[in-house]
PDB file of N, CA and C in Angstrom:
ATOM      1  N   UNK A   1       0.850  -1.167   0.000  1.00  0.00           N
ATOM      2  CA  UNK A   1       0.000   0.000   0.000  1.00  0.00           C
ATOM      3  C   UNK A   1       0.896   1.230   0.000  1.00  0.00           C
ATOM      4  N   UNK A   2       0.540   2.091  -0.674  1.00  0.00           N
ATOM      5  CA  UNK A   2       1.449   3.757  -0.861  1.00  0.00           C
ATOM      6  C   UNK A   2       1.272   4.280   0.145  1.00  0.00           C
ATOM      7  N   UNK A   3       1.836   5.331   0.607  1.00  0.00           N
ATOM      8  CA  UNK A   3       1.788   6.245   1.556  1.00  0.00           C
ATOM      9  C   UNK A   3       0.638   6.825   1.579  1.00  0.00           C
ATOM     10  N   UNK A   4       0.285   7.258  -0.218  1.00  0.00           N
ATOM     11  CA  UNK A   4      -0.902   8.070  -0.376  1.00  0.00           C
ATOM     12  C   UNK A   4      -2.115   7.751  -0.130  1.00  0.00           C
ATOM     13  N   UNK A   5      -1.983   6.116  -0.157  1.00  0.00           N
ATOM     14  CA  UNK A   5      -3.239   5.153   0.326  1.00  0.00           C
ATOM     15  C   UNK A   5      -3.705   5.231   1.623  1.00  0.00           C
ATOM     16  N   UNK A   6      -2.656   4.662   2.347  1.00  0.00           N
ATOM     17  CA  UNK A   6      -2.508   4.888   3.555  1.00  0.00           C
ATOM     18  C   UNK A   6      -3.176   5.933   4.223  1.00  0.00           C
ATOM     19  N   UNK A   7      -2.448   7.001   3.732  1.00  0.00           N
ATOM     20  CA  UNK A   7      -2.891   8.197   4.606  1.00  0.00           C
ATOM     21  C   UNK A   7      -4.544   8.516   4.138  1.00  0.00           C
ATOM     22  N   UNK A   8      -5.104   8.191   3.051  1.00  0.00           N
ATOM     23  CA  UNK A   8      -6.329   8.588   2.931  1.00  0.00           C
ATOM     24  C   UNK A   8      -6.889   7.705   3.171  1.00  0.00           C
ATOM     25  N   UNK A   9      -7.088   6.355   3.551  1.00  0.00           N
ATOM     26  CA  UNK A   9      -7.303   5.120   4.489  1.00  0.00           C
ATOM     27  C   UNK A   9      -7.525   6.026   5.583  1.00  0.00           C
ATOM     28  N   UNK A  10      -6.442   6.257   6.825  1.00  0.00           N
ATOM     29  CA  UNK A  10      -6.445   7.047   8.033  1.00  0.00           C
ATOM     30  C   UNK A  10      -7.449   8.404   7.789  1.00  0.00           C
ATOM     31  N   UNK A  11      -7.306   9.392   7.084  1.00  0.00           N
ATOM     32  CA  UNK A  11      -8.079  10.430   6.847  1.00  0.00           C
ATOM     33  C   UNK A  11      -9.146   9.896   6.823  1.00  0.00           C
ATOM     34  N   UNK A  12     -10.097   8.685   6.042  1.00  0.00           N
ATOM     35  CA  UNK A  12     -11.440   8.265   5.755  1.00  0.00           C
ATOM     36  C   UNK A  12     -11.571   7.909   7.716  1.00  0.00           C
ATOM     37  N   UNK A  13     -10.893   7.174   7.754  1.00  0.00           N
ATOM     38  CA  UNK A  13     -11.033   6.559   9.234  1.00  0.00           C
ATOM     39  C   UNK A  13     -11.152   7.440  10.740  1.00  0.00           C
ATOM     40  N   UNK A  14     -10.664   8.810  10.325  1.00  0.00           N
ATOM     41  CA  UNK A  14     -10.628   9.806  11.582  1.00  0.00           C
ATOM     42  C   UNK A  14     -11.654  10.304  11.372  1.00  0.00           C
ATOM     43  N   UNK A  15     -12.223  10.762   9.926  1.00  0.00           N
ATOM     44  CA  UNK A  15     -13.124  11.467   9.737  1.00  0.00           C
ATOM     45  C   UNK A  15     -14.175  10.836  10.218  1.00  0.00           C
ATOM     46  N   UNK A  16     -14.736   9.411  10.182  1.00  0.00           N
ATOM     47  CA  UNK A  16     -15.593   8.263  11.112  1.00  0.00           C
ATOM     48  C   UNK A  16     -15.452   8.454  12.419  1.00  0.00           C
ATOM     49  N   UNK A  17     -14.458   8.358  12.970  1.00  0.00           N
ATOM     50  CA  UNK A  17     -14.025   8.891  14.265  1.00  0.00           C
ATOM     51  C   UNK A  17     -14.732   9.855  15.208  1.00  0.00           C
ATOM     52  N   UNK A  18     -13.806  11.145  14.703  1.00  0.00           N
ATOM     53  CA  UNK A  18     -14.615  12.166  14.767  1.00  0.00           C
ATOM     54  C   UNK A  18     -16.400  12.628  14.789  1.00  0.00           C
ATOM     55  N   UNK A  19     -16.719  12.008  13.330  1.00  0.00           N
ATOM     56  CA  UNK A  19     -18.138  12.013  13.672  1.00  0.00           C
ATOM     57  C   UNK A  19     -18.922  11.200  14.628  1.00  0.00           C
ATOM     58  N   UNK A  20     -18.364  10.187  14.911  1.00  0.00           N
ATOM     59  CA  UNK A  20     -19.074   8.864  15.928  1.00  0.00           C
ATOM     60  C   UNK A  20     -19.264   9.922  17.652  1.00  0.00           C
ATOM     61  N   UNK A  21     -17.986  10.670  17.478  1.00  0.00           N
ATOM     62  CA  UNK A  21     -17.411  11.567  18.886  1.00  0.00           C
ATOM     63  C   UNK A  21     -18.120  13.103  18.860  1.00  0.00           C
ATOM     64  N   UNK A  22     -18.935  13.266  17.876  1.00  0.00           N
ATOM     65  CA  UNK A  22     -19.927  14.404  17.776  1.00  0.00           C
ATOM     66  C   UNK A  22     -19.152  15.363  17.334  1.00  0.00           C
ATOM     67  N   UNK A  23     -17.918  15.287  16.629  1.00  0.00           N
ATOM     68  CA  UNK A  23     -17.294  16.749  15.947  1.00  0.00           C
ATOM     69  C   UNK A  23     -16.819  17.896  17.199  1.00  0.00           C
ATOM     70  N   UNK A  24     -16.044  16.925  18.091  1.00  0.00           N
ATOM     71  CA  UNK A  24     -15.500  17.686  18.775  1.00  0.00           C
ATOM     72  C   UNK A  24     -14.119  18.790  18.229  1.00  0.00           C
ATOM     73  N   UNK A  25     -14.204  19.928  18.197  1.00  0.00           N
ATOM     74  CA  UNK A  25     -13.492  20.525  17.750  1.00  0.00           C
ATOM     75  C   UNK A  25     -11.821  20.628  18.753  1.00  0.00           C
ATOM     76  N   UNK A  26     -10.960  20.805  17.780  1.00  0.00           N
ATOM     77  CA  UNK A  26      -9.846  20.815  18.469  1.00  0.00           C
ATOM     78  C   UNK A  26      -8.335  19.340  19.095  1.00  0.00           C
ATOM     79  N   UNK A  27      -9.402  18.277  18.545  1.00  0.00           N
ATOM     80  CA  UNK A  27      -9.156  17.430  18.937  1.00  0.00           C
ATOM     81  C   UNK A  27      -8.528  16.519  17.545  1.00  0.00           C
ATOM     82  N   UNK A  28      -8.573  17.059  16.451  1.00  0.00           N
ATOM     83  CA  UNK A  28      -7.661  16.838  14.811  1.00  0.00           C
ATOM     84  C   UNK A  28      -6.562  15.690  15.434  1.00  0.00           C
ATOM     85  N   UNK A  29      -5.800  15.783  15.938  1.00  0.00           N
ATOM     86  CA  UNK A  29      -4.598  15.065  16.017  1.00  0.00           C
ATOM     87  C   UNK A  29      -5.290  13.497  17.266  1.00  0.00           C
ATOM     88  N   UNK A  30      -5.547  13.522  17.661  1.00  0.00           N
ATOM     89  CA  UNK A  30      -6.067  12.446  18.582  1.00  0.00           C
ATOM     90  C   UNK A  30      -6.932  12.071  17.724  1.00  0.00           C
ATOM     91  N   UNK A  31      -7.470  11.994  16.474  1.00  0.00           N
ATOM     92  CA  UNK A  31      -8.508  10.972  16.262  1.00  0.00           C
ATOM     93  C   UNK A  31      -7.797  10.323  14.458  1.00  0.00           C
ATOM     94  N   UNK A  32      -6.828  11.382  14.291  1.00  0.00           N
ATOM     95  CA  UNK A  32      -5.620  10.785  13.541  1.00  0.00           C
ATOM     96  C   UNK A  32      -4.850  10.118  14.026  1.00  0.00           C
ATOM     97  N   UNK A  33      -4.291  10.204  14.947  1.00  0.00           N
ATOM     98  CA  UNK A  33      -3.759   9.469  15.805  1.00  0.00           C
ATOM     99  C   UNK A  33      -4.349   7.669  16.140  1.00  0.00           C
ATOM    100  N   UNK A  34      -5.946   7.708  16.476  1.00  0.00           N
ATOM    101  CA  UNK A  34      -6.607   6.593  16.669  1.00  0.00           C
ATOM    102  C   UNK A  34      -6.354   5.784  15.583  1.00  0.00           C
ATOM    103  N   UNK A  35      -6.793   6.676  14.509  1.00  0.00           N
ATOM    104  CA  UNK A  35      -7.042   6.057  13.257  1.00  0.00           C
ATOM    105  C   UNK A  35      -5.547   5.269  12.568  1.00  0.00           C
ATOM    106  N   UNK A  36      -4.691   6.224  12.916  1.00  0.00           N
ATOM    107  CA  UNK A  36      -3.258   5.410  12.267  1.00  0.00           C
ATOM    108  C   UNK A  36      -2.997   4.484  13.332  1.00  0.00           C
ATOM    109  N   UNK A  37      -3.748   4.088  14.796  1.00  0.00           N
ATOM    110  CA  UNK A  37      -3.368   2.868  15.130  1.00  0.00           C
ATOM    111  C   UNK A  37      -3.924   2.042  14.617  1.00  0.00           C
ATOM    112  N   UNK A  38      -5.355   2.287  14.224  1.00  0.00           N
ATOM    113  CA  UNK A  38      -5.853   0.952  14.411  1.00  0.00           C
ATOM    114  C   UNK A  38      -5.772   0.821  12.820  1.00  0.00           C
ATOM    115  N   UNK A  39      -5.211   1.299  11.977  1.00  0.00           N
ATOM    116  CA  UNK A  39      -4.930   0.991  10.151  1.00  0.00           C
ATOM    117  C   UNK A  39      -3.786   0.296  10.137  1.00  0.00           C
ATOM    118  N   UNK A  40      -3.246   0.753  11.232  1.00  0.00           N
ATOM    119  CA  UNK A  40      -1.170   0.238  11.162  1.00  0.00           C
ATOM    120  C   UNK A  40      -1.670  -1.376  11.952  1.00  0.00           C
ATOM    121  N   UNK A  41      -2.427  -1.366  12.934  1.00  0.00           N
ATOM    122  CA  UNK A  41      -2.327  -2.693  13.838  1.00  0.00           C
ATOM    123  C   UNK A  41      -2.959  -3.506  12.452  1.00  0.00           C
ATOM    124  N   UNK A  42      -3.938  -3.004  11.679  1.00  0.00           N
ATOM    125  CA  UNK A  42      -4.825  -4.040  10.808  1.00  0.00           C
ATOM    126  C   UNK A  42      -3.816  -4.487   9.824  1.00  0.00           C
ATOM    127  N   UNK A  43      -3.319  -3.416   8.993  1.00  0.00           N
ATOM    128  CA  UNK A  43      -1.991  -3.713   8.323  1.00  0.00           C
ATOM    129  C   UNK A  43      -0.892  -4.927   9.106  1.00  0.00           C
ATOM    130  N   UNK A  44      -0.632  -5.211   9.965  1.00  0.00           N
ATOM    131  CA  UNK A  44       0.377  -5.817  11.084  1.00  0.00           C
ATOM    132  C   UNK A  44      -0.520  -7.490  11.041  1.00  0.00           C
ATOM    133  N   UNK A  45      -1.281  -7.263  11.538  1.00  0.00           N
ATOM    134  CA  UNK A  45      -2.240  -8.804  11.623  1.00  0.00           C
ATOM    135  C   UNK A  45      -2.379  -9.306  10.241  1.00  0.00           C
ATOM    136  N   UNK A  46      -2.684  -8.316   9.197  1.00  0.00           N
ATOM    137  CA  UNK A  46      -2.954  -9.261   8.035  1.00  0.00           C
ATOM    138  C   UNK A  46      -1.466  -9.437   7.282  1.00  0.00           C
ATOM    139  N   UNK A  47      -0.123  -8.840   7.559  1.00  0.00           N
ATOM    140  CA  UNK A  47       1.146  -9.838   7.197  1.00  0.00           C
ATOM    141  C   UNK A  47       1.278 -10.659   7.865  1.00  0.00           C
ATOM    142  N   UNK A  48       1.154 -10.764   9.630  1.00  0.00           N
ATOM    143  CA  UNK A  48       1.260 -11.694   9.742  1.00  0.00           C
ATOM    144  C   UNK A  48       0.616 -13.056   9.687  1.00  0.00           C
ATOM    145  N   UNK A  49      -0.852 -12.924   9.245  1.00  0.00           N
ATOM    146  CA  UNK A  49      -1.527 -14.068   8.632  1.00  0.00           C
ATOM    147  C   UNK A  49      -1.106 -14.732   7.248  1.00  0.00           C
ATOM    148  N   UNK A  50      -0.825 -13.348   6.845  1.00  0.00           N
ATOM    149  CA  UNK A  50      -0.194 -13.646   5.372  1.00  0.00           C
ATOM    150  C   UNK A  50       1.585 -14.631   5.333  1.00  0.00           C
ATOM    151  N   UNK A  51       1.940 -14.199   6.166  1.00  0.00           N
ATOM    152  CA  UNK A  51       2.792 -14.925   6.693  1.00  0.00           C
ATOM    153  C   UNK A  51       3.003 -16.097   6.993  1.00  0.00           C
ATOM    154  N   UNK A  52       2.376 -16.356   7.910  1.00  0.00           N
ATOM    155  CA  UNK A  52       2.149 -17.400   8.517  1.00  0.00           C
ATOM    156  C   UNK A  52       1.208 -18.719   7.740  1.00  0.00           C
ATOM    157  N   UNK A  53       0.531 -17.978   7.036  1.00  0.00           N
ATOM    158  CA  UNK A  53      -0.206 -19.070   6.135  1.00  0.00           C
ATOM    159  C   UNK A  53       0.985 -19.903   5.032  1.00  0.00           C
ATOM    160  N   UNK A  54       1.841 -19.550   4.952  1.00  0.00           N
ATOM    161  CA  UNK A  54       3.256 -20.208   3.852  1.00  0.00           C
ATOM    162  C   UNK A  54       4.510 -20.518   4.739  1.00  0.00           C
ATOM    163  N   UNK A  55       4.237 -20.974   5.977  1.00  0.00           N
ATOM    164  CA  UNK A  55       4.895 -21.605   6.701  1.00  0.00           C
ATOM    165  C   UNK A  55       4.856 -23.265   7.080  1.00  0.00           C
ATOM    166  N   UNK A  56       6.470 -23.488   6.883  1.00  0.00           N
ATOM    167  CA  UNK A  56       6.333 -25.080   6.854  1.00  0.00           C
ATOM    168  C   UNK A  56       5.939 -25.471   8.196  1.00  0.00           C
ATOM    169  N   UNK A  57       5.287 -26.280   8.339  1.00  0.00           N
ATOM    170  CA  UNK A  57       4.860 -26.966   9.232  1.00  0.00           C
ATOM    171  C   UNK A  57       5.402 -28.542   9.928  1.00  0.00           C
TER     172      UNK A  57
END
């Protein structure tokens, strides 16, 4: 995935965020923040499934 993906992945994902949290103003960086964890952790689990699925056994 590109950077450019990525980051508009996270942007789609804060912007969800944010609205779920009623458009609290001021708060931009904490719900970017959320969002690039939980895109980076999803990214992380699916190599390592991907991974792990082509392992000798």
């Amino acid at each position: 995935m590109s950077n450019t993906d990525r980051d508009q992945e996270i942007r789609n994902r804060a912007y969800l965020l944010w609205e779920k949290a009623g458009r609290p103003t001021g708060q931009e960086h904490d719900f970017w923040a959320e969002a690039a964890r939980e895109i980076e952790g999803a990214d992380k689990s699916e190599d390592e499934a991907s991974s792990n699925r082509f392992k000798a056994r």
